[in-house]
Protein backbone atom coordinates (compact mmCIF):
# COMPACT_ATOMS: atom_id res chain seq x y z
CA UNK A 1 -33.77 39.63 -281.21
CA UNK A 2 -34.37 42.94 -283.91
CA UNK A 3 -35.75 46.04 -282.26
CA UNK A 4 -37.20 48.53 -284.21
CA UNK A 5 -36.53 51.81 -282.62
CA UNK A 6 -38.72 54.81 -282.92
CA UNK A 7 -37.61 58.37 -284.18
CA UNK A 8 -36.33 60.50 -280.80
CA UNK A 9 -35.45 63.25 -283.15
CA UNK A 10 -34.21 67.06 -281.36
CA UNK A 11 -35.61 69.79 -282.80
CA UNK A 12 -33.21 71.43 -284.34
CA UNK A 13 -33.98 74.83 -283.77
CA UNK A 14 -32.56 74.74 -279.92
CA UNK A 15 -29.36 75.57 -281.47
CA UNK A 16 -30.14 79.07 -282.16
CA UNK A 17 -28.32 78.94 -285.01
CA UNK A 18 -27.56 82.47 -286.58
CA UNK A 19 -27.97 83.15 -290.40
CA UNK A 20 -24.15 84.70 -290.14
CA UNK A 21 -21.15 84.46 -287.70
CA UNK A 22 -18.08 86.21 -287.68
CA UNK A 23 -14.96 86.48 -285.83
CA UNK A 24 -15.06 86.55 -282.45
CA UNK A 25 -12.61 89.98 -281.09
CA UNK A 26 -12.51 92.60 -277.98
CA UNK A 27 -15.35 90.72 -276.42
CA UNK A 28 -17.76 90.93 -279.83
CA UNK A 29 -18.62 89.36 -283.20
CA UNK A 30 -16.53 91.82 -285.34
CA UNK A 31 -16.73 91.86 -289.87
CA UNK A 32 -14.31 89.66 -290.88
CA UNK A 33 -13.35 88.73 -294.68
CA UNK A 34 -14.37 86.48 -297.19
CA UNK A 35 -17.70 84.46 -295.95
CA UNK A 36 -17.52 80.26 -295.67
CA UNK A 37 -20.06 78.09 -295.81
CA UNK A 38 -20.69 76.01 -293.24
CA UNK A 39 -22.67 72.55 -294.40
CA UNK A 40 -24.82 70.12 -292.32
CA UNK A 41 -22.58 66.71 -292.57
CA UNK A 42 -25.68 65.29 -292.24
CA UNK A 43 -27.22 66.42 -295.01
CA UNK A 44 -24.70 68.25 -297.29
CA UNK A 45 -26.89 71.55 -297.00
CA UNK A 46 -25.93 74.99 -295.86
CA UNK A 47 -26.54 75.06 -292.48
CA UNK A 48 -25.21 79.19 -292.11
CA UNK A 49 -22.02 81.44 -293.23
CA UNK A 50 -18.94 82.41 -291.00
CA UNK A 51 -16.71 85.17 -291.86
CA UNK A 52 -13.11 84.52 -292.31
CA UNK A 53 -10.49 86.19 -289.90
CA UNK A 54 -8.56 88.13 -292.19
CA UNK A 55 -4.83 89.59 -291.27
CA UNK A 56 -6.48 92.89 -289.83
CA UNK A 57 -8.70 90.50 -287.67
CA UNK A 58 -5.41 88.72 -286.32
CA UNK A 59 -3.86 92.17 -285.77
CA UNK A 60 -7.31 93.42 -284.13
CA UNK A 61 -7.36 89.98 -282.05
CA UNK A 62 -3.94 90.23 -280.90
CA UNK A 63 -3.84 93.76 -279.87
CA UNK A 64 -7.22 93.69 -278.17
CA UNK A 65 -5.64 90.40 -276.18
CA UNK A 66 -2.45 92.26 -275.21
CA UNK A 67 -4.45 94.94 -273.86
CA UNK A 68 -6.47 92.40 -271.64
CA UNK A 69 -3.63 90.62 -270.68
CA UNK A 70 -2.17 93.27 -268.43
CA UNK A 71 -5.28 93.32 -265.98
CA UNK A 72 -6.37 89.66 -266.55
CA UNK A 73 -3.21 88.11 -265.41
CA UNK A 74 -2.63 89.83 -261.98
CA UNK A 75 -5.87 88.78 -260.38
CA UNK A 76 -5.61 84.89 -259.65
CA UNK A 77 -8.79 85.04 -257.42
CA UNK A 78 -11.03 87.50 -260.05
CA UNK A 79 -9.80 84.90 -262.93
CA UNK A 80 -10.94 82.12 -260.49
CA UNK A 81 -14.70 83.95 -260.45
CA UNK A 82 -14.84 84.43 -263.83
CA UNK A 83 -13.95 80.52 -264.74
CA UNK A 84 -16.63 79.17 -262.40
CA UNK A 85 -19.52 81.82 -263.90
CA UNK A 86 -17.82 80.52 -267.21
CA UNK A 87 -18.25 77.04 -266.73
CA UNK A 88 -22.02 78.04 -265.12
CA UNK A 89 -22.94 79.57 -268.49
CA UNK A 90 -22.02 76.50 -270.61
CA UNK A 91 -23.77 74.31 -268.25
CA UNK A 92 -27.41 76.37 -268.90
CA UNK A 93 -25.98 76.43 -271.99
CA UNK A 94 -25.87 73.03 -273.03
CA UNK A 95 -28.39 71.76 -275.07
CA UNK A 96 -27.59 74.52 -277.32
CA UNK A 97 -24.48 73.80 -277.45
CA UNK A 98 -25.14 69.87 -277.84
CA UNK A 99 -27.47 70.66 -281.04
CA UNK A 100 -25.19 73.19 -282.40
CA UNK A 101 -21.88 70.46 -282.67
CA UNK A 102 -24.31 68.05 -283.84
CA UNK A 103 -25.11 70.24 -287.05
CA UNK A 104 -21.79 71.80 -287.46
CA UNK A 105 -19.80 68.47 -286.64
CA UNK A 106 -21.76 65.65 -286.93
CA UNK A 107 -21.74 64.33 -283.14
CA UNK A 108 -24.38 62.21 -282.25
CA UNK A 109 -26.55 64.72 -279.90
CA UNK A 110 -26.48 62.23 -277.04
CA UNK A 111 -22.36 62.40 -277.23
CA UNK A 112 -22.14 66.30 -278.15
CA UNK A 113 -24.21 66.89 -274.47
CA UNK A 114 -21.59 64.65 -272.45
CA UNK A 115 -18.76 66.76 -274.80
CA UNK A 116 -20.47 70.18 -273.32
CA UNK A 117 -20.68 68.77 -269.60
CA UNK A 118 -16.98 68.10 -270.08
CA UNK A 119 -16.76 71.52 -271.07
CA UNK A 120 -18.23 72.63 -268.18
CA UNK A 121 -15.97 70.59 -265.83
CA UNK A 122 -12.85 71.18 -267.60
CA UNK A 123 -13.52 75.07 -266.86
CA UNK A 124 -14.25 74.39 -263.26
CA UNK A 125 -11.30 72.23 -262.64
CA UNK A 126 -9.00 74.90 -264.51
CA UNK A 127 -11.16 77.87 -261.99
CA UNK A 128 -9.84 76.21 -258.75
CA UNK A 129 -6.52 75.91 -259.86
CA UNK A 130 -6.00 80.13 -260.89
CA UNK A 131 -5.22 81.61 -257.19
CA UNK A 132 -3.45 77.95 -256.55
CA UNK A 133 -0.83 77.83 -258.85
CA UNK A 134 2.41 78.63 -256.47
CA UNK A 135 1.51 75.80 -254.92
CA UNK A 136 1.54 73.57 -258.23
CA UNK A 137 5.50 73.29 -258.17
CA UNK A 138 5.81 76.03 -260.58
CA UNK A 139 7.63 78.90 -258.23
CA UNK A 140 5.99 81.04 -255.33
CA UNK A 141 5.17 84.09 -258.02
CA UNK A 142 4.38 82.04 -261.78
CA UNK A 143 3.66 84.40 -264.10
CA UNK A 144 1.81 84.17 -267.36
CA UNK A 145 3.32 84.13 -271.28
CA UNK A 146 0.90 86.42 -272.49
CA UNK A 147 -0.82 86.29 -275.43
CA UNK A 148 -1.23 82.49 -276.48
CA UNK A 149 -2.01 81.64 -279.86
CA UNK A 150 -4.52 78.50 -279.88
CA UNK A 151 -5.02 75.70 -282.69
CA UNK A 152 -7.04 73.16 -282.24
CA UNK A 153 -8.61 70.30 -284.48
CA UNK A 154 -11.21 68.53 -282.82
CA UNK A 155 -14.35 68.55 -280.81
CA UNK A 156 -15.47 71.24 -278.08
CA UNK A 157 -14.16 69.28 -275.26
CA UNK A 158 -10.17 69.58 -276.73
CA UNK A 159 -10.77 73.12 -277.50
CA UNK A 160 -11.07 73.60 -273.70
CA UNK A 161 -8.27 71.73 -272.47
CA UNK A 162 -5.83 74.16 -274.37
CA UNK A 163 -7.97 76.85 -273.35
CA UNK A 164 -9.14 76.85 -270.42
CA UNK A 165 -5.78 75.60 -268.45
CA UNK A 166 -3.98 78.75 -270.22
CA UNK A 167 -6.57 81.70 -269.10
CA UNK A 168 -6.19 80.37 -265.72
CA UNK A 169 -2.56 80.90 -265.27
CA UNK A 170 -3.69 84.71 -266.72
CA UNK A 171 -2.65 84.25 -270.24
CA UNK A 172 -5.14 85.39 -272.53
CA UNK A 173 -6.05 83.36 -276.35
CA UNK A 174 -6.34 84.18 -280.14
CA UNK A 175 -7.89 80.80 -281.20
CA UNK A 176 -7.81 79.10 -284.35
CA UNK A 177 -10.55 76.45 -284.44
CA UNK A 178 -11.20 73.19 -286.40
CA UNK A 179 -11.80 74.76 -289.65
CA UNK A 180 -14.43 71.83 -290.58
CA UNK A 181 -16.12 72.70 -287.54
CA UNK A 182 -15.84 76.63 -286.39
CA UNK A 183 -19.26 76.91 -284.76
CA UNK A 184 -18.90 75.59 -281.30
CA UNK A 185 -15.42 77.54 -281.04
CA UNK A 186 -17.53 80.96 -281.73
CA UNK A 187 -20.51 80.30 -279.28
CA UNK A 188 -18.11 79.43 -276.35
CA UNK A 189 -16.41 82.12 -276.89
CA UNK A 190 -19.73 84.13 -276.84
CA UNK A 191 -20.91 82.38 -273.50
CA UNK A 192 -17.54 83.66 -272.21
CA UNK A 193 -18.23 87.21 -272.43
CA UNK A 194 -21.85 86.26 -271.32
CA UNK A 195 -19.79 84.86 -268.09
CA UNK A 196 -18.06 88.67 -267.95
CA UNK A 197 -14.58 87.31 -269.21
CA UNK A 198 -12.78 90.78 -270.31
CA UNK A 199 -12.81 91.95 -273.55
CA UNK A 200 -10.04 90.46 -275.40
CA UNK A 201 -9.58 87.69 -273.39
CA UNK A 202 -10.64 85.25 -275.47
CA UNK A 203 -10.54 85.87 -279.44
CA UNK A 204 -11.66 83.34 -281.79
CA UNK A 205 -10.58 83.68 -285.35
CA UNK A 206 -12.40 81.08 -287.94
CA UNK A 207 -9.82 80.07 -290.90
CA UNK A 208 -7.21 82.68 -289.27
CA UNK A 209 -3.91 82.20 -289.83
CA UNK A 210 -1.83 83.63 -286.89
CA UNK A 211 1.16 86.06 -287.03
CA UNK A 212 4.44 86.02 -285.23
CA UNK A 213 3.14 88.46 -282.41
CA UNK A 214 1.85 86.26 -280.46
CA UNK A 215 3.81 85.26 -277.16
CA UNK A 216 2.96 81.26 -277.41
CA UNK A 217 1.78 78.73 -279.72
CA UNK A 218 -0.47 75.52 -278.11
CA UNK A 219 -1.29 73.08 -280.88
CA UNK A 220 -3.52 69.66 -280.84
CA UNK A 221 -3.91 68.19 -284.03
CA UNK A 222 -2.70 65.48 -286.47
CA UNK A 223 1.48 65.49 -286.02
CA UNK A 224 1.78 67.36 -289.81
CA UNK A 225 -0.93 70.41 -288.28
CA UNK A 226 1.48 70.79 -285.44
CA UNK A 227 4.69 70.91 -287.60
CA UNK A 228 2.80 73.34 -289.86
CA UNK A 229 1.91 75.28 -286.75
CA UNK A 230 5.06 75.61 -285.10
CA UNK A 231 6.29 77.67 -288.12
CA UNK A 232 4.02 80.72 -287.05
CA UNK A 233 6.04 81.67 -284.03
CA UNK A 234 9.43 81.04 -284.31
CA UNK A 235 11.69 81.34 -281.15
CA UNK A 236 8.67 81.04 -278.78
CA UNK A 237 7.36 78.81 -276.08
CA UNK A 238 5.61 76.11 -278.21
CA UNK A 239 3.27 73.81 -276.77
CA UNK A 240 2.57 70.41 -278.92
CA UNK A 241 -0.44 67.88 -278.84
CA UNK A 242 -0.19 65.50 -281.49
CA UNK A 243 -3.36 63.48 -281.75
CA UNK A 244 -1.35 60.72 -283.34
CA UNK A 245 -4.39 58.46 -282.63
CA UNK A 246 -5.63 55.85 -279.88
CA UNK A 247 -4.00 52.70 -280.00
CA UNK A 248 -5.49 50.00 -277.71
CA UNK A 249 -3.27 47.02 -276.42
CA UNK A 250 -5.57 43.79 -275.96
CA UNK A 251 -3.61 41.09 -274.09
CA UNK A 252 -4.47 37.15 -274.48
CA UNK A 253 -5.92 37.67 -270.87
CA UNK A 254 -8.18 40.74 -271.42
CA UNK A 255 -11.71 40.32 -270.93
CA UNK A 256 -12.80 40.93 -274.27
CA UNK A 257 -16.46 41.87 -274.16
CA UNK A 258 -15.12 44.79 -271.94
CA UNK A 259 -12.66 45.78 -274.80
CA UNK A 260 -14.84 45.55 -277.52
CA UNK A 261 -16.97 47.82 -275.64
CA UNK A 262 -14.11 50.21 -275.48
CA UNK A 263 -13.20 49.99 -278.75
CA UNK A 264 -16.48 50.59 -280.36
CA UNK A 265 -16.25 54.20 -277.75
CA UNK A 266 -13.44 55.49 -279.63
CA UNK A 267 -15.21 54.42 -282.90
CA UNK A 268 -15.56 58.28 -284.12
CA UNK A 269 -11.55 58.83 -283.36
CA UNK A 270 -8.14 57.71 -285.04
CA UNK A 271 -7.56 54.53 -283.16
CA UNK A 272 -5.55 51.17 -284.34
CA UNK A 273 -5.78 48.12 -282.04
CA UNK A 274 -3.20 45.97 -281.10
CA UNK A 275 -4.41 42.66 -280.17
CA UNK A 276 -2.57 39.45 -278.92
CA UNK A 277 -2.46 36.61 -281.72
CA UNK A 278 -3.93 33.92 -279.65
CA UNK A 279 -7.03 35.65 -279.03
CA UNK A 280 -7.43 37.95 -282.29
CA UNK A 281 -9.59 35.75 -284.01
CA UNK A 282 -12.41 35.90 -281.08
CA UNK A 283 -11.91 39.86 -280.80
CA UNK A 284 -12.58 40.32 -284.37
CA UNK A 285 -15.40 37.93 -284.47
CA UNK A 286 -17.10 39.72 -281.12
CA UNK A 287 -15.94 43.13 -282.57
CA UNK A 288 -17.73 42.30 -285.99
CA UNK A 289 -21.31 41.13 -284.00
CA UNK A 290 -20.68 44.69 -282.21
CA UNK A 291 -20.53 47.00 -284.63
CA UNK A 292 -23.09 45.54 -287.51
CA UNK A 293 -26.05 46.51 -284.28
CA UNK A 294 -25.23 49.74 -284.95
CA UNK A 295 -27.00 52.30 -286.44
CA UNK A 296 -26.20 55.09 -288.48
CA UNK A 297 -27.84 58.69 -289.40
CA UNK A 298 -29.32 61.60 -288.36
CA UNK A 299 -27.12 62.86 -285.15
CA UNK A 300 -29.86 64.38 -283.97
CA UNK A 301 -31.83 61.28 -283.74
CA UNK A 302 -30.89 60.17 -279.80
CA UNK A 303 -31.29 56.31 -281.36
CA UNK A 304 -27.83 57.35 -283.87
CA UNK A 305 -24.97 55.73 -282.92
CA UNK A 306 -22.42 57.04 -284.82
CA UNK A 307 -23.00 59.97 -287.36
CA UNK A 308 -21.68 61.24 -290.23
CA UNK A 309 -18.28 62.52 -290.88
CA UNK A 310 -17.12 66.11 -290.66
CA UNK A 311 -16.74 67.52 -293.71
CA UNK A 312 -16.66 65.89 -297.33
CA UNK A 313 -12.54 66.08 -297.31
CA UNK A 314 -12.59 63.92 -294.11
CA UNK A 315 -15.00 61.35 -295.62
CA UNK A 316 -13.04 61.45 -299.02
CA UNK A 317 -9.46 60.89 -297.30
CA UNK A 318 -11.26 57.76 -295.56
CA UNK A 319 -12.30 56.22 -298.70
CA UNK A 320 -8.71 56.76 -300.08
CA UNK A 321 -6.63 55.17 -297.26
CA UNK A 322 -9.79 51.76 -297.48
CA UNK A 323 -9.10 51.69 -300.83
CA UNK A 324 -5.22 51.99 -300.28
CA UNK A 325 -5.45 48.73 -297.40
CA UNK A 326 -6.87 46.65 -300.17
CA UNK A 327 -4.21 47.95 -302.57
CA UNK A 328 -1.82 46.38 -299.52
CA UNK A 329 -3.36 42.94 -298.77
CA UNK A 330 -5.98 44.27 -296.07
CA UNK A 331 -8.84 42.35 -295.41
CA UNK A 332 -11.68 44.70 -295.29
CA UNK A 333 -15.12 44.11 -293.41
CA UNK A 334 -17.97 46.70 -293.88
CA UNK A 335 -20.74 46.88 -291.33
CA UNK A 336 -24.19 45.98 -292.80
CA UNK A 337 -26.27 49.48 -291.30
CA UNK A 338 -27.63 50.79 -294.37
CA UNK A 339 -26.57 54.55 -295.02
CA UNK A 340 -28.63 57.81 -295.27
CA UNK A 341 -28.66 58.61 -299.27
CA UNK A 342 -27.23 62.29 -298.38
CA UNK A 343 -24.81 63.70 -296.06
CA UNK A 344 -21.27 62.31 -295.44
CA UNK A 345 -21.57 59.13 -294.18
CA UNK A 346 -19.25 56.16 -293.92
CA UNK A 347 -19.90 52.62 -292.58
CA UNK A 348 -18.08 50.83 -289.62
CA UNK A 349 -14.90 49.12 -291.06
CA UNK A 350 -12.57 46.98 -289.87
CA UNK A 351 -9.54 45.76 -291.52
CA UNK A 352 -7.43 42.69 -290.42
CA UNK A 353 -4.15 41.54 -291.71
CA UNK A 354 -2.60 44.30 -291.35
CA UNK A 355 1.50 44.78 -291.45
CA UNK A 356 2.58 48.20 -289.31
CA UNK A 357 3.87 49.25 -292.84
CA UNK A 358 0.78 50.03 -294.50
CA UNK A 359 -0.66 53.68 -294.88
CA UNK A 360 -3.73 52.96 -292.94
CA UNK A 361 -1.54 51.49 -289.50
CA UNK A 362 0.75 54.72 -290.40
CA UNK A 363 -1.68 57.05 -291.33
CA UNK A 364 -4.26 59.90 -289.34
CA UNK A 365 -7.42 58.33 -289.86
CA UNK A 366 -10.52 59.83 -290.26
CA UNK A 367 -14.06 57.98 -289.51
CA UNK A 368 -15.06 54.73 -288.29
CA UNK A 369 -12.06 52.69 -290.03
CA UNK A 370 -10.27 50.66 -287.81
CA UNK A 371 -7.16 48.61 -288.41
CA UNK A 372 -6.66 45.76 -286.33
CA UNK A 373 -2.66 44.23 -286.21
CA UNK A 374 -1.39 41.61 -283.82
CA UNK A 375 1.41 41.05 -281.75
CA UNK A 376 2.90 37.93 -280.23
CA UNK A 377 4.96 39.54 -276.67
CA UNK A 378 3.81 42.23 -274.95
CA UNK A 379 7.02 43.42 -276.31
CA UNK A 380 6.38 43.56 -279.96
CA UNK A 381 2.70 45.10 -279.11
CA UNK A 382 5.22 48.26 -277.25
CA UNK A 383 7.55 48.78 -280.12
CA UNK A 384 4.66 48.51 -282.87
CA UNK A 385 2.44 51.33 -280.68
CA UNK A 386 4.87 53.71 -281.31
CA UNK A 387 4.32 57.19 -280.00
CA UNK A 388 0.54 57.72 -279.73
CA UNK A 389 -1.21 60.39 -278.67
CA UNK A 390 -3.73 58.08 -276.11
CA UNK A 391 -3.48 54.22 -275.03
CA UNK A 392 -5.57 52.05 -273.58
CA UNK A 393 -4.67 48.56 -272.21
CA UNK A 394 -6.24 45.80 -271.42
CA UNK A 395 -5.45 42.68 -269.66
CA UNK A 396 -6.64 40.83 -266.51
CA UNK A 397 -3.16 41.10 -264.84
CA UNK A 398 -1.81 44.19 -263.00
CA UNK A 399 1.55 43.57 -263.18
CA UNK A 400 1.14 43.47 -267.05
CA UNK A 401 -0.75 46.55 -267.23
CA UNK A 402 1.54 48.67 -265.30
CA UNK A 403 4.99 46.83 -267.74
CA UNK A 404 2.99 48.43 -270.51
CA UNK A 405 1.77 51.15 -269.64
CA UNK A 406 5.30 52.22 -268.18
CA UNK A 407 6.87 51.54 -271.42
CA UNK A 408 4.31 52.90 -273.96
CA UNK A 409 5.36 56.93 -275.48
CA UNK A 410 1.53 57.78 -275.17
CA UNK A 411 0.39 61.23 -274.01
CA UNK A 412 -2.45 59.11 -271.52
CA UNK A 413 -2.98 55.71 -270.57
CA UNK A 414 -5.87 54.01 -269.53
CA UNK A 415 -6.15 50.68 -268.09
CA UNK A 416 -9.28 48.59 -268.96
CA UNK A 417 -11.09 51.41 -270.15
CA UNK A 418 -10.77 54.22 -272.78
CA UNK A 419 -11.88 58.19 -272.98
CA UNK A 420 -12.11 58.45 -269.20
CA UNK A 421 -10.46 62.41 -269.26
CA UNK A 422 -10.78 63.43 -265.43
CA UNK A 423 -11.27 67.02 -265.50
CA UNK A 424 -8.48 67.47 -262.29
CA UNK A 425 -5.88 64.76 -264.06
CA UNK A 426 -4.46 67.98 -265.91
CA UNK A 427 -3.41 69.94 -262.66
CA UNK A 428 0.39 69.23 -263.55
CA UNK A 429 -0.45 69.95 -266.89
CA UNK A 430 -1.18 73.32 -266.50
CA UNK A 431 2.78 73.61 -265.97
CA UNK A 432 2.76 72.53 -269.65
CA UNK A 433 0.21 74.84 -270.88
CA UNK A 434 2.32 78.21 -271.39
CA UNK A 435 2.62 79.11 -267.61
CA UNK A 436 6.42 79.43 -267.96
């Protein structure tokens, strides 16, 4: 049966949005250089400006942070207060927030509020570990890097797992946000000092590009954005998160309906699927009913399943690397949701038949594309994953899920379900986030 479903439109003016933003230094919105305009993906139109960080800005950023630094990292149990009123400020802060990464990113406002309460918890989780670290295997006295230079592609939630693991081991951050997507980076920053985080402890720094000063360099991004950024601190402590995309491993005993549900979760993200031969023709065919119920538009509509894409680039790369799969002997399906006439939008795709060789199985993908390849051992399904950033598995058998999961390179692994990040999974990570 067709439901029609009523407009359950936010008003868009509970994201406060300012006419102008600037780089975000010492605790306050500071000049900056050449203005950017940041567009609605929704619609195409300005939404505001942001000042560019230019190289006095990183200078300003960094010195301000090194000056912070020496106070901020000897007080594990003041950094622990100041985390917790942190994570306090984003939580009465978030349906503003929500709103705002609808309109700068395009996030669906019912997905941008679970985003912030991740926020929220990521902060708290990385509060209760500050005056607990000696006991986190890392030495009786660890002592911070310093100043930690931040780049991050993505949503609000990865921006805080790079950030907020490193200010609780007392480094402090310059950050370098998503460039397609700078607003969320500056207004968490904002509810920082708000929280009575130090001047200097946090710097944000739209389209910056960072110097060799800083003491560390944490990256998440696409594998080429991480190459690119380990060039801007040579001979220190670098800290790597490729998002080489989601791959998700469906065995011939998975219950389907379960991963279909997963897969259509990670719709928004770089994902491929793996899927067992024997039962690939049922996926696709359960996959396809999936996706053509949903709807697409306004993401500030709460009915909007997926919205648009970030930034004409992103869109535009899509539409290269669909047209390059049926250059290759893809076979493309396009979901039937009609599209809004402006903004950046871009249907639900699958592709099937595809060999590991082609561009879009290789590839960073951007938008709701999604190649599907088969395997015919749980062997071949291992080697084809390659190194991902994410997996998820499925299968009915435990013993099967743990053989794969052992053996695939992936940065996380989930079992029968997908995007589950548990706020206190990254205790041991915050040995990998610059404590050394």
């Amino acid at each position: 049966m067709d439901w029609d479903y009523g407009v359950a439109r936010e008003d868009a003016a509970g994201a406060r949005l300012k006419p102008a933003y600037s780089p975000f230094v010492d605790g306050r919105f500071v000049g900056g250089g050449d203005p950017l305009t940041v567009h609605n993906p929704a619609t195409g139109e300005p939404l505001t400006e942001v000042a560019t960080a230019g190289a006095a800005d990183v200078e300003q950023a960094i010195a301000a942070a090194r000056r912070a630094q020496a106070d901020w990292g000897t007080s594990p149990a003041r950094r622990a207060r100041r985390l917790f009123r942190f994570a306090d400020v984003v939580a009465g802060r978030a349906s503003e927030m929500a709103l705002l990464e609808a309109l700068d990113a395009g996030r669906p406002v019912r997905r941008a509020r679970d985003d912030v309460s991740a926020v929220a918890a990521h902060l708290r989780s990385a509060a209760g570990w500050a005056d607990k670290l000696e006991y986190a295997g890392l030495g009786p006295a660890p002592l911070p890097v310093g100043v930690v230079g931040v780049l991050v592609t993505g949503a609000l939630p990865a921006v805080v797992r790079a950030v907020a693991p490193a200010l609780a081991c007392g480094n402090v951050v310059v950050l370098v946000p998503d460039p397609d997507a700078p607003l969320g980076a500056l207004v968490l920053a904002e509810a920082g000092a708000e929280a009575g985080l130090p001047e200097g402890v946090l710097n944000v720094l739209p389209a910056g590009v960072l110097s060799g000063d800083v003491d560390a360099v944490a990256v998440t991004g696409p594998p080429a954005f991480c190459r690119d950024a380990a060039r801007l601190a040579p001979g220190r402590p670098f800290h790597r998160r490729a998002t080489g995309g989601l791959v998700q491993v469906v065995h011939d005993d998975a219950p389907l309906d379960q991963a279909v549900d997963g897969i259509v979760e990670a719709l928004e993200g770089d994902q491929r699927v793996l899927v067992a031969e024997s039962v690939a023709d049922e996926l696709v065919e359960l996959l396809r009913e999936r996706l053509a119920r949903l709807r697409v538009g306004d993401p500030l509509d709460h009915n909007t399943d997926l919205g648009p894409l970030a930034s004409p680039q992103q869109r535009d790369r899509a539409v290269a690397l669909a047209a390059a799969a049926d250059d290759e002997g893809a076979r493309r399906w396009t979901g039937p949701a009609p599209l809004p006439e402006r903004g950046w939008f871009l249907a639900p795709t699958v592709f099937t038949d595809v060999a590991p060789t082609m561009r879009i199985a290789r590839e960073e993908l951007a938008g709701p594309l999604l190649p599907v390849l088969t395997f015919r051992t749980p062997a071949e399904a291992v080697a084809t994953a390659g190194a991902p950033r994410a997996a998820a598995v499925w299968t009915d058998k435990g013993s099967r899920a743990l053989w794969t999961a052992q053996r695939l390179r992936a940065g996380v692994t989930w079992v029968n379900a997908v995007g589950r990040w548990d706020p206190a999974v990254p205790a041991a990570a915050l040995a990998d986030h610059l404590v050394f």
